[in-house]
C-alpha atoms as a PDB file:
ATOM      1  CA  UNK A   1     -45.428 -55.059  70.312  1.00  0.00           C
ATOM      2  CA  UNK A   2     -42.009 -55.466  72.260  1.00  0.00           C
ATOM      3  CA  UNK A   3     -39.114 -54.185  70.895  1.00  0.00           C
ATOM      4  CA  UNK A   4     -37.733 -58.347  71.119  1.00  0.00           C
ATOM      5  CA  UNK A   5     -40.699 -59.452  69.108  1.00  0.00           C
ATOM      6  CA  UNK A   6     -40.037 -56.525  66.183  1.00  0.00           C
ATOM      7  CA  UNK A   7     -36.184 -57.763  66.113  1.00  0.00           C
ATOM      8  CA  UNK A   8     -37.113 -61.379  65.740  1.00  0.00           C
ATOM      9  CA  UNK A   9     -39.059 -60.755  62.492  1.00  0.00           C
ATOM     10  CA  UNK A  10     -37.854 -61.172  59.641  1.00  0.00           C
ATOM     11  CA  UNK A  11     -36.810 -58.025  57.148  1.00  0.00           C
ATOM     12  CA  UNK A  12     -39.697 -57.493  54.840  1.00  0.00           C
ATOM     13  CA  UNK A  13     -38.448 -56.413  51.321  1.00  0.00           C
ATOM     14  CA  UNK A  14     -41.712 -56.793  49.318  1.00  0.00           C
ATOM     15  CA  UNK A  15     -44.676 -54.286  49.248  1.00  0.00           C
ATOM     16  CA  UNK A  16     -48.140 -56.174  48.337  1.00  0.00           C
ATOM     17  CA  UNK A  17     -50.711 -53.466  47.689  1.00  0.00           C
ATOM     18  CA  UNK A  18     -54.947 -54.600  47.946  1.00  0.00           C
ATOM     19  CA  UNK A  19     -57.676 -52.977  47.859  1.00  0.00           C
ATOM     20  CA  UNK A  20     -61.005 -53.457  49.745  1.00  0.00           C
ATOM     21  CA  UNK A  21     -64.451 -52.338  50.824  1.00  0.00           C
ATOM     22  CA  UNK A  22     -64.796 -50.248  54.259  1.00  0.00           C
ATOM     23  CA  UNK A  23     -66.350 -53.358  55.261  1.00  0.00           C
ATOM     24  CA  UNK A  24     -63.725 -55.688  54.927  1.00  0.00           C
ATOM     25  CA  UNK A  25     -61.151 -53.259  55.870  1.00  0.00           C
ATOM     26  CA  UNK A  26     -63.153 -52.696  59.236  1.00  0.00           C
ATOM     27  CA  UNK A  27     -63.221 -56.726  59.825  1.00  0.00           C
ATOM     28  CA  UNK A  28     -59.644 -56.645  59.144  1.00  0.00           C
ATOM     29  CA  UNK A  29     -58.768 -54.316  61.298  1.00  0.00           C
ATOM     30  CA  UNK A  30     -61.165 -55.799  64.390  1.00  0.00           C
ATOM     31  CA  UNK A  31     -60.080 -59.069  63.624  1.00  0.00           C
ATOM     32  CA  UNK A  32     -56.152 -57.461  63.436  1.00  0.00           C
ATOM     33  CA  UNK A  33     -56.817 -55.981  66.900  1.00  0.00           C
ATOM     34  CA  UNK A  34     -58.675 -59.110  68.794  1.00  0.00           C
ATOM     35  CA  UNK A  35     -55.486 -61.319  68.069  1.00  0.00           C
ATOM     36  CA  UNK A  36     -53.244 -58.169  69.034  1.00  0.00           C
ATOM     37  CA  UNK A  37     -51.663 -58.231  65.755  1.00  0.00           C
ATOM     38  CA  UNK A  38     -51.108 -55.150  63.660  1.00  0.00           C
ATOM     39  CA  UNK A  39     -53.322 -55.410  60.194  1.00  0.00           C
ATOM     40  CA  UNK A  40     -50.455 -56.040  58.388  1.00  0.00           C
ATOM     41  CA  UNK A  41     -49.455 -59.134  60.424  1.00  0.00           C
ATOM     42  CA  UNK A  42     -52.774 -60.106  60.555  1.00  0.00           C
ATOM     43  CA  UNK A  43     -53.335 -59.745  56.557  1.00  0.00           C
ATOM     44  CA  UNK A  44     -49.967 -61.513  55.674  1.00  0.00           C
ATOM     45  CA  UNK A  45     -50.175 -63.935  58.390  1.00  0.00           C
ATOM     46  CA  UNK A  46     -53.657 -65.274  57.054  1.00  0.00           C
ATOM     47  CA  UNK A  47     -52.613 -64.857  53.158  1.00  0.00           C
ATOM     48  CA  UNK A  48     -49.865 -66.783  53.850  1.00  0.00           C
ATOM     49  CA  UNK A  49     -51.920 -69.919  55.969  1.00  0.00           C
ATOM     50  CA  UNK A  50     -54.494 -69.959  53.152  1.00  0.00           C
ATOM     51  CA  UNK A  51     -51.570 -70.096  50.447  1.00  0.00           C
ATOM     52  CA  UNK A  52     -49.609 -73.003  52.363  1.00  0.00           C
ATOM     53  CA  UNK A  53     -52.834 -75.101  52.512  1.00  0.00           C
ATOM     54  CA  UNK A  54     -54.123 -74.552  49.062  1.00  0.00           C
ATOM     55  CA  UNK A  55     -50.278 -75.485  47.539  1.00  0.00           C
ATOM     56  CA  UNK A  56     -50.203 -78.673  50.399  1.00  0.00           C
ATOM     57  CA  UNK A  57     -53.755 -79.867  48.974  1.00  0.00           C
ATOM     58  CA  UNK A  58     -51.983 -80.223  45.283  1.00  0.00           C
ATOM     59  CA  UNK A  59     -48.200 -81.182  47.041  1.00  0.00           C
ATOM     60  CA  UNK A  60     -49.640 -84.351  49.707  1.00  0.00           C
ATOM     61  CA  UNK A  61     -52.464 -86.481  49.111  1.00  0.00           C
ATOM     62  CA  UNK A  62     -53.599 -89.210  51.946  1.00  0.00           C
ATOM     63  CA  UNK A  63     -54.645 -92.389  51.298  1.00  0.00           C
ATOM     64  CA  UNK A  64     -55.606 -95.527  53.203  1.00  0.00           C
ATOM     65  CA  UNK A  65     -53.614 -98.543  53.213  1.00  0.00           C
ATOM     66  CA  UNK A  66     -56.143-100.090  50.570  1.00  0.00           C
ATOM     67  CA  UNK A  67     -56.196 -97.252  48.571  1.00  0.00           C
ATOM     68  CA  UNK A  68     -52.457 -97.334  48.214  1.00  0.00           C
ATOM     69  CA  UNK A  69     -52.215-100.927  47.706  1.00  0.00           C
ATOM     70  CA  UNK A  70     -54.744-100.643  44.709  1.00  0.00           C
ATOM     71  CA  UNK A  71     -52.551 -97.846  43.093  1.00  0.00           C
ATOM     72  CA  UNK A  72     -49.549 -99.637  43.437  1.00  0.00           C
ATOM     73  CA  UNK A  73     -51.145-102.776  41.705  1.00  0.00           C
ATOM     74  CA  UNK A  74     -52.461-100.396  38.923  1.00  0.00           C
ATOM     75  CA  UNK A  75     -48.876 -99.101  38.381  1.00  0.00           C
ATOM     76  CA  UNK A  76     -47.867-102.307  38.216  1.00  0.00           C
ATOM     77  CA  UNK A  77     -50.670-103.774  35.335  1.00  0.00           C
ATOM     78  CA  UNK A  78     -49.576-103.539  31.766  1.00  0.00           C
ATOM     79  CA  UNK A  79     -49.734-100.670  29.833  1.00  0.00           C
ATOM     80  CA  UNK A  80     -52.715-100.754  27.647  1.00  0.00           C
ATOM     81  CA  UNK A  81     -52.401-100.264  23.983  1.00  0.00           C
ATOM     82  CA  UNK A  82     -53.950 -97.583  22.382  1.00  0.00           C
ATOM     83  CA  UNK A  83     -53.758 -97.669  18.769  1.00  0.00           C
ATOM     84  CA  UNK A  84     -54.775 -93.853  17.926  1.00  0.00           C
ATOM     85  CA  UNK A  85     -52.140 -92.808  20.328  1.00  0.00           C
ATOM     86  CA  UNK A  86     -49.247 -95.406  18.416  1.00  0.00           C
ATOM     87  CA  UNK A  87     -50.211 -94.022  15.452  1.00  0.00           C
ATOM     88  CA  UNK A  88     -49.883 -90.446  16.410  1.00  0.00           C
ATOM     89  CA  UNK A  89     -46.145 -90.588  18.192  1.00  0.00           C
ATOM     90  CA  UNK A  90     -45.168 -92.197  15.065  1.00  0.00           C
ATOM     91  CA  UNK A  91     -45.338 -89.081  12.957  1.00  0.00           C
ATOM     92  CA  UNK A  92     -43.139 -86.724  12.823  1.00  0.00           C
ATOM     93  CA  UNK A  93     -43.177 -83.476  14.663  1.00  0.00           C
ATOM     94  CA  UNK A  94     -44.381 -80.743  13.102  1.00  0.00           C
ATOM     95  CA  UNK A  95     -42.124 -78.577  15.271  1.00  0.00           C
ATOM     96  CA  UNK A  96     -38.852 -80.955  14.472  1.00  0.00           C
ATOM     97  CA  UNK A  97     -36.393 -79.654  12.055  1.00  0.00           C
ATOM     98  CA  UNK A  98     -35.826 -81.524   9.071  1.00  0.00           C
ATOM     99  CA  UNK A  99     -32.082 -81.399   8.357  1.00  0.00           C
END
């Protein structure tokens, strides 16, 4: 790695420790070298890929044009009424305090 690359990075402040069988340590480290990537690079890099695209799947949803012309027209319907759930909000909290 050149010395341009190493002063690029960002300072790493955190220490993640993992453990793992000799056989995934062994892909690791093959995998780390065929992409000319220490393992550490190579471990973080693909942690952090796999986190961004698990927290996009829950942050952006994609829809067709239908699709989000439906929703919209189900946002816009009346609430319906649900008697059990009236009833309920008009007790009182047990976790109110009753001055």
């Amino acid at each position: 790695m050149s010395r341009d690359t190493a002063e690029q990075r960002p300072t790493r402040q955190s220490r993640i420790n993992l453990r793992a069988s000799a056989r995934q340590e062994q892909l690791l480290k093959q995998a780390a070298a065929a992409t000319d990537r220490t393992m550490t690079d190579f471990v973080l890099e693909s942690a952090v890929v796999e986190a961004e695209r698990v927290l996009a799947d829950r942050r952006w949803f994609l829809i067709s044009d239908e699709q989000w012309d439906e929703f919209q027209h189900l946002l816009e319907q009346p609430a319906r009424d649900l008697p059990r759930l009236r009833a309920l909000l008009a007790k009182s909290s047990p976790f109110a305090d009753e001055d």
